[in-house]
Structures are given as C-alpha cells and as structure tokens.
C-alpha atoms as a PDB file:
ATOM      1  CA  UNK A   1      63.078   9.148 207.230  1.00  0.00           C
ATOM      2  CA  UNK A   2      63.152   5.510 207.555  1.00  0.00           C
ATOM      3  CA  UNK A   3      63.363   4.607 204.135  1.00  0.00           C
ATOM      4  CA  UNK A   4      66.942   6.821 204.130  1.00  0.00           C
ATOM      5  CA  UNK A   5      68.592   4.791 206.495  1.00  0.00           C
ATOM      6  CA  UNK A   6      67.696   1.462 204.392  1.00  0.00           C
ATOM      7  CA  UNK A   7      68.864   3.577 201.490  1.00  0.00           C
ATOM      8  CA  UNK A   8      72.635   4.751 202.610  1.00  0.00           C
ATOM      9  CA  UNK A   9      72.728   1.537 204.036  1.00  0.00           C
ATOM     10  CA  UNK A  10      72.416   0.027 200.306  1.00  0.00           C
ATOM     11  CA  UNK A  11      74.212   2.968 198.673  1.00  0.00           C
ATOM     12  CA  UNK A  12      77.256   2.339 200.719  1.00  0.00           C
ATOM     13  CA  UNK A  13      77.334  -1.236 200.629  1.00  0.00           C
ATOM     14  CA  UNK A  14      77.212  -1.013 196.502  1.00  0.00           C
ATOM     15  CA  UNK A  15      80.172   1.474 196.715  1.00  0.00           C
ATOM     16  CA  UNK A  16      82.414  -0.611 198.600  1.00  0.00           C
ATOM     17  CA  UNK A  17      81.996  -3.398 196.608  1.00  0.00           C
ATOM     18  CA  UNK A  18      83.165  -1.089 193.762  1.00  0.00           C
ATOM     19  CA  UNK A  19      86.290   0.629 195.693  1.00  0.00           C
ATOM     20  CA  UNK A  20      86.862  -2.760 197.677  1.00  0.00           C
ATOM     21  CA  UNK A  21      88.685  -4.813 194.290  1.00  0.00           C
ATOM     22  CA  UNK A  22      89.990  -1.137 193.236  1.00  0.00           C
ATOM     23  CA  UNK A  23      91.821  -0.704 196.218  1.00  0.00           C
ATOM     24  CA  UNK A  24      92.896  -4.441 197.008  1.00  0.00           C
ATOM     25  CA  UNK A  25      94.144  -4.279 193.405  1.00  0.00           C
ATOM     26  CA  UNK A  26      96.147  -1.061 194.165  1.00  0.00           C
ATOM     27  CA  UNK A  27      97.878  -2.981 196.831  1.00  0.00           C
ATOM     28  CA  UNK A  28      98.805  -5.937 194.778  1.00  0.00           C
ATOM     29  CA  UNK A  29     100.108  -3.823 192.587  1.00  0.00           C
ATOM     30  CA  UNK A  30     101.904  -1.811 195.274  1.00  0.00           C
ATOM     31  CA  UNK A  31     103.478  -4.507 197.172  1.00  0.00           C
ATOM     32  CA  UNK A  32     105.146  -6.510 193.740  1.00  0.00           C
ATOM     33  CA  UNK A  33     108.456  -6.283 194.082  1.00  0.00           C
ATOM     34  CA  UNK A  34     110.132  -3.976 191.377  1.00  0.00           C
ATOM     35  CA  UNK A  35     111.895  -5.591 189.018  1.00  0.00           C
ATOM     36  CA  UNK A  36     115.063  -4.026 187.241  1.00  0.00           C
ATOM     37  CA  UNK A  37     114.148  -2.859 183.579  1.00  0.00           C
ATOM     38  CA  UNK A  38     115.959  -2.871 180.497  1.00  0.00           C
ATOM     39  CA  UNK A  39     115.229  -1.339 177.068  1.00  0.00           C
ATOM     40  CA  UNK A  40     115.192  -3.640 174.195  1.00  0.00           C
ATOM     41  CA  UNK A  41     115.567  -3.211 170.276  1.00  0.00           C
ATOM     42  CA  UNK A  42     113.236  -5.101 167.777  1.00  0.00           C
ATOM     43  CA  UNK A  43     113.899  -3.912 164.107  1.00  0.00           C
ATOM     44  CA  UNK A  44     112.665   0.120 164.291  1.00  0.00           C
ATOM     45  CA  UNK A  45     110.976  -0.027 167.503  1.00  0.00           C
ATOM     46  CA  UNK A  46     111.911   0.566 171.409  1.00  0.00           C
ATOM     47  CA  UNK A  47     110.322  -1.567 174.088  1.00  0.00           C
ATOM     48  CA  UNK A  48     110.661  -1.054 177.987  1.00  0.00           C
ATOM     49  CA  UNK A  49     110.595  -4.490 179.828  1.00  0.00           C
ATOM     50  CA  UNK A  50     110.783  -5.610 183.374  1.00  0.00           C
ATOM     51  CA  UNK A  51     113.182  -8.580 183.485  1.00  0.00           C
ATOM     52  CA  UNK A  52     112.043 -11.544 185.175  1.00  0.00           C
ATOM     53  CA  UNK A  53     115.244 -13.457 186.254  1.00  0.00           C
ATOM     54  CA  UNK A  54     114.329 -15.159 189.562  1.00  0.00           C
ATOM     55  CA  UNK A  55     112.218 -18.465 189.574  1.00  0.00           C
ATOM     56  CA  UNK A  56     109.610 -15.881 191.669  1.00  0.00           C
ATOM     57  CA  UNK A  57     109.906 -12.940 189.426  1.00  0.00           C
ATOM     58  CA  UNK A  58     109.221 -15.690 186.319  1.00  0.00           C
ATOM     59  CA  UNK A  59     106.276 -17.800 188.450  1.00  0.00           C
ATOM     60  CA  UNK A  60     104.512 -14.205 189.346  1.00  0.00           C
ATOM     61  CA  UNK A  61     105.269 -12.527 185.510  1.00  0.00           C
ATOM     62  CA  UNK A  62     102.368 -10.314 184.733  1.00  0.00           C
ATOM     63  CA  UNK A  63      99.864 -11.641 186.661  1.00  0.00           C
ATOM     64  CA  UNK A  64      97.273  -9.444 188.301  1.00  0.00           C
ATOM     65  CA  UNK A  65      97.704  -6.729 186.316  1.00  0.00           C
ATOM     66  CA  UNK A  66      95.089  -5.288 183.751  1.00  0.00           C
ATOM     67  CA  UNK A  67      96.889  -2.674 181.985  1.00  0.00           C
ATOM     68  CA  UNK A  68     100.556  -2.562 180.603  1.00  0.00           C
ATOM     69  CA  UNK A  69     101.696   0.469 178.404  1.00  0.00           C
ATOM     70  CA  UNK A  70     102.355   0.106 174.581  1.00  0.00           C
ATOM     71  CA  UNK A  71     105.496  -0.233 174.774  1.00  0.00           C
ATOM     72  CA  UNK A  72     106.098  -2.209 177.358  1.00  0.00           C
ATOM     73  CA  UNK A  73     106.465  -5.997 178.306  1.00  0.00           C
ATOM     74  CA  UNK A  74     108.386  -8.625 180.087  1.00  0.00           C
ATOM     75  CA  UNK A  75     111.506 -10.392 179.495  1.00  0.00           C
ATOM     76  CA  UNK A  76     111.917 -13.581 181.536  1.00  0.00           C
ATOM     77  CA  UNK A  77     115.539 -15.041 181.406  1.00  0.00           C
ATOM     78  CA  UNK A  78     116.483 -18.724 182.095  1.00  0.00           C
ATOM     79  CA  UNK A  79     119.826 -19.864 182.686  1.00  0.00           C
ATOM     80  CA  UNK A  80     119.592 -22.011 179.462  1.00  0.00           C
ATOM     81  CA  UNK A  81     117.758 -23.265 176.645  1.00  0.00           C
ATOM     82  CA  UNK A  82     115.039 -25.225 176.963  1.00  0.00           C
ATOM     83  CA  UNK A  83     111.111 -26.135 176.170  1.00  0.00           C
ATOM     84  CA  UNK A  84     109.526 -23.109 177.786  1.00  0.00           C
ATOM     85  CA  UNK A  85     105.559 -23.461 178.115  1.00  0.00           C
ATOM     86  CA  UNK A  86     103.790 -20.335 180.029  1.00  0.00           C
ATOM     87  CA  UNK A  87      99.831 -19.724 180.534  1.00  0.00           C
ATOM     88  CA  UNK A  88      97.659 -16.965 181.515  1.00  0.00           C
ATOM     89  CA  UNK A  89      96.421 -17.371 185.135  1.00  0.00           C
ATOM     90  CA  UNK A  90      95.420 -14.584 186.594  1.00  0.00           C
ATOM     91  CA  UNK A  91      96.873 -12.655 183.772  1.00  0.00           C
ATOM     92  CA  UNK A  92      94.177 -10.130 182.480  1.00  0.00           C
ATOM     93  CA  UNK A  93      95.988  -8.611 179.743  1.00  0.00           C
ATOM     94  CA  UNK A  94      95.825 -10.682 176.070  1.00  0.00           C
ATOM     95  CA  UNK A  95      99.883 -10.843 175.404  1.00  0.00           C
ATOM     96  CA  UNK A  96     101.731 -11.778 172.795  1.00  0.00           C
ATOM     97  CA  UNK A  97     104.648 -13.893 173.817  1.00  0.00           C
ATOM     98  CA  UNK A  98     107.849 -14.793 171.696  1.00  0.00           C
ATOM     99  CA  UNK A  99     110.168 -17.086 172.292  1.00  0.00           C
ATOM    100  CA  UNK A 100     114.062 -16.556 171.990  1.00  0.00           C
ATOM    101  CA  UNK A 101     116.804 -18.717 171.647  1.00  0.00           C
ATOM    102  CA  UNK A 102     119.721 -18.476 173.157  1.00  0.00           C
ATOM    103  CA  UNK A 103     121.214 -15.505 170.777  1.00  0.00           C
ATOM    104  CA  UNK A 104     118.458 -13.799 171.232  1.00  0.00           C
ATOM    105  CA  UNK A 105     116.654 -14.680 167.663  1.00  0.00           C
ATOM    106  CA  UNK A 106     112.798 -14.883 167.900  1.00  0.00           C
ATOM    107  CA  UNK A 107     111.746 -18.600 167.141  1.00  0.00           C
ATOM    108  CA  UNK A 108     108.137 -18.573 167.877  1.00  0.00           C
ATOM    109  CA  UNK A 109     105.731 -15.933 168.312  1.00  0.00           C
ATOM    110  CA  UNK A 110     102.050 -17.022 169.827  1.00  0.00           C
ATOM    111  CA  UNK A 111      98.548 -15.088 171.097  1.00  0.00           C
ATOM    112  CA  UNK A 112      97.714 -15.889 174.315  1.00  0.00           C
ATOM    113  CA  UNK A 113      94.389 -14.771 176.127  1.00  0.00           C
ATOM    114  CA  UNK A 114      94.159 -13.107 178.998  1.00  0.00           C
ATOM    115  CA  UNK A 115      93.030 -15.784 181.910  1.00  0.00           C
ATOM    116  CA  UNK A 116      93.367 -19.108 180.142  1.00  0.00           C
ATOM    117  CA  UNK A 117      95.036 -21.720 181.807  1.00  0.00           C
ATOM    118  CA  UNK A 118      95.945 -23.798 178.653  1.00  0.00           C
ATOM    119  CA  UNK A 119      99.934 -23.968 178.396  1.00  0.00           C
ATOM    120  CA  UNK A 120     101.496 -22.194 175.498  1.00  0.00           C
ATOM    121  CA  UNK A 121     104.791 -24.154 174.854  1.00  0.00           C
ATOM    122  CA  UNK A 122     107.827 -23.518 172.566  1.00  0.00           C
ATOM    123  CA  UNK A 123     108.349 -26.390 170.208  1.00  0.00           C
ATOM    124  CA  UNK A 124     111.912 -25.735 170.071  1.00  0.00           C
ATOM    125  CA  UNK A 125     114.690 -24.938 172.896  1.00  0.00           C
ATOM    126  CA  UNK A 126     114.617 -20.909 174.396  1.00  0.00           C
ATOM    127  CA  UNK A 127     116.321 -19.717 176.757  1.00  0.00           C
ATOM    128  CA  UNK A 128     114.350 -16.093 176.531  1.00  0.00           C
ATOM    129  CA  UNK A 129     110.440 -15.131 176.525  1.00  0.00           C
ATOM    130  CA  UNK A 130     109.389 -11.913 175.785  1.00  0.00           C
ATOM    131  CA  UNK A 131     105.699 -10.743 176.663  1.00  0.00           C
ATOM    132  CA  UNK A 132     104.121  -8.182 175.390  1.00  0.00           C
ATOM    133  CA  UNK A 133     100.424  -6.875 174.653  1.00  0.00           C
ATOM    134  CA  UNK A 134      98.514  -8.737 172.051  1.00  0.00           C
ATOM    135  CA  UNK A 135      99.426  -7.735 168.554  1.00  0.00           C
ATOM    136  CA  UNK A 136     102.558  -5.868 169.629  1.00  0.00           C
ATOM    137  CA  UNK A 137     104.604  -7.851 167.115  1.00  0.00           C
ATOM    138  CA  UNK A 138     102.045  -7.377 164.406  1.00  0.00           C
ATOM    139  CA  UNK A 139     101.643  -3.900 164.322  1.00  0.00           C
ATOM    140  CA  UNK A 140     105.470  -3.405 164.553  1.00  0.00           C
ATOM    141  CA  UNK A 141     106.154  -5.935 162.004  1.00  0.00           C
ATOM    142  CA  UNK A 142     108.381  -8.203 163.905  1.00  0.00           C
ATOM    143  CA  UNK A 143     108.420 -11.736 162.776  1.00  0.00           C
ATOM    144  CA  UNK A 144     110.341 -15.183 163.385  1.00  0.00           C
ATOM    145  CA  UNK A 145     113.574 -14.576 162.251  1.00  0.00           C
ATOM    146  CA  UNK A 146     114.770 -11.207 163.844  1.00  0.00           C
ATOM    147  CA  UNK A 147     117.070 -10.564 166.838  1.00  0.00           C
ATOM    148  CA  UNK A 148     116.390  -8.692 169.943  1.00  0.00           C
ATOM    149  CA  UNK A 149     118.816  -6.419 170.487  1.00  0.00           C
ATOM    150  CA  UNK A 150     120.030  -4.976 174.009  1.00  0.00           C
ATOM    151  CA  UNK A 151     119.581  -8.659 175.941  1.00  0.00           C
ATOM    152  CA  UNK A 152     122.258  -8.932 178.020  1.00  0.00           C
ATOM    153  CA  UNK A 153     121.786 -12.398 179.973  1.00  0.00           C
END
C-alpha cells in the first residue's frame, strides 16, 4: 500500500506536466484577440487570412500557434511600402511568406522555419506580407509575378 501512494503521486505529477502546456496553450490561444478575416484570390486557389493591420496584431502575427489550416494564412498590411523583414519567434509553424507591393503583385516569396530568429527581409519596397504554411505557394503554383486578388488596404 505504500508503494501506491509514491506511485499516484508520480502518475499525477507526469500528467500535469502533459495537460499543464495543453491547457496554458488553449488559453493563449483563447485570449488572442480575433482579428477580422478576408478571403483572398491567388491564380485558381482560395485562401482565408486573418488581417494583421495594427502595429500589435503585426508584432503578435502567428506566434504561439502550432497548427494553421491549409488554406489559411495571414495578411499583415502597412500603411506603405517599405523594406519589410519578419522572423519566426515563437512561431511553430514553418510558413511561407510573400511579399507584396503596393498593387498587390508578389515580389518575393521565402521559407521560413518555424522558431528561428534570423530576419527574413524583402530586398525591395512592400507594403503587404502574406504568411502562409510552408510550401503553400509551391503546391498551388504561385510564383513572383502574380497578383493577389481581393486586398483591399
């Protein structure tokens, strides 16, 4: 009987530590704001994305979460052009990111892994960035070049 005690003790401290980040990540989740979405064209395909418009809705972006639906992403918005250079902190997902210029044309489409803190930078002016999961572009067969329909800055 004494050995049980010693036991549960163990067994529940092992299960919190499981349902502890589960749950603290359920409230992170939970208490980001909701940001207004928009659905966006890229040549035959349809992709959902929250837009990021605010300088807090940009700085937080897709950080802390570790899943995002296929067709999904993130549209961050700047009042104009300029050099735009984002990383991955506490970003677990691998994204693509493009970046748009101010009509709305991809100029640059990069990989970015999930957590590195290395700054991916446009070379040219944006004045859009679109994240989405890694490959996304690829598999859609969306290159430099094309316009994003349905921005509406």
């Amino acid at each position: 009987m004494r050995y049980i005690k010693p036991l549960f003790f163990s067994l529940s401290m092992v299960l919190a530590s499981v349902l502890m980040p589960a749950t603290s990540q359920a409230a992170a989740t939970e208490s980001a704001p909701q940001l207004p979405t928009q659905l966006l064209r890229l040549g035959n395909s349809t992709l959902e994305v929250e837009i990021a418009a605010t300088n807090q809705s940009r700085q937080r972006g897709l950080m802390h979460r570790h899943v995002m639906a296929e067709e999904h992403g993130m549209l961050f918005v700047f009042e104009q052009a300029e050099r735009l250079c984002f990383w991955m902190r506490n970003t677990y997902i691998p994204l693509s990111i493009a970046y748009l210029d101010k009509d709305a044309t991809i100029i640059e489409i990069f990989d970015m892994q999930a957590l590195d803190e290395r700054s991916v930078c446009s070379t040219a002016p944006a004045q859009f960035a679109l994240e989405v999961n890694q490959g996304w572009f690829e598999r859609h067969q969306i290159q430099v070049g094309q316009r994003v329909q349905g921005i509406v800055p």
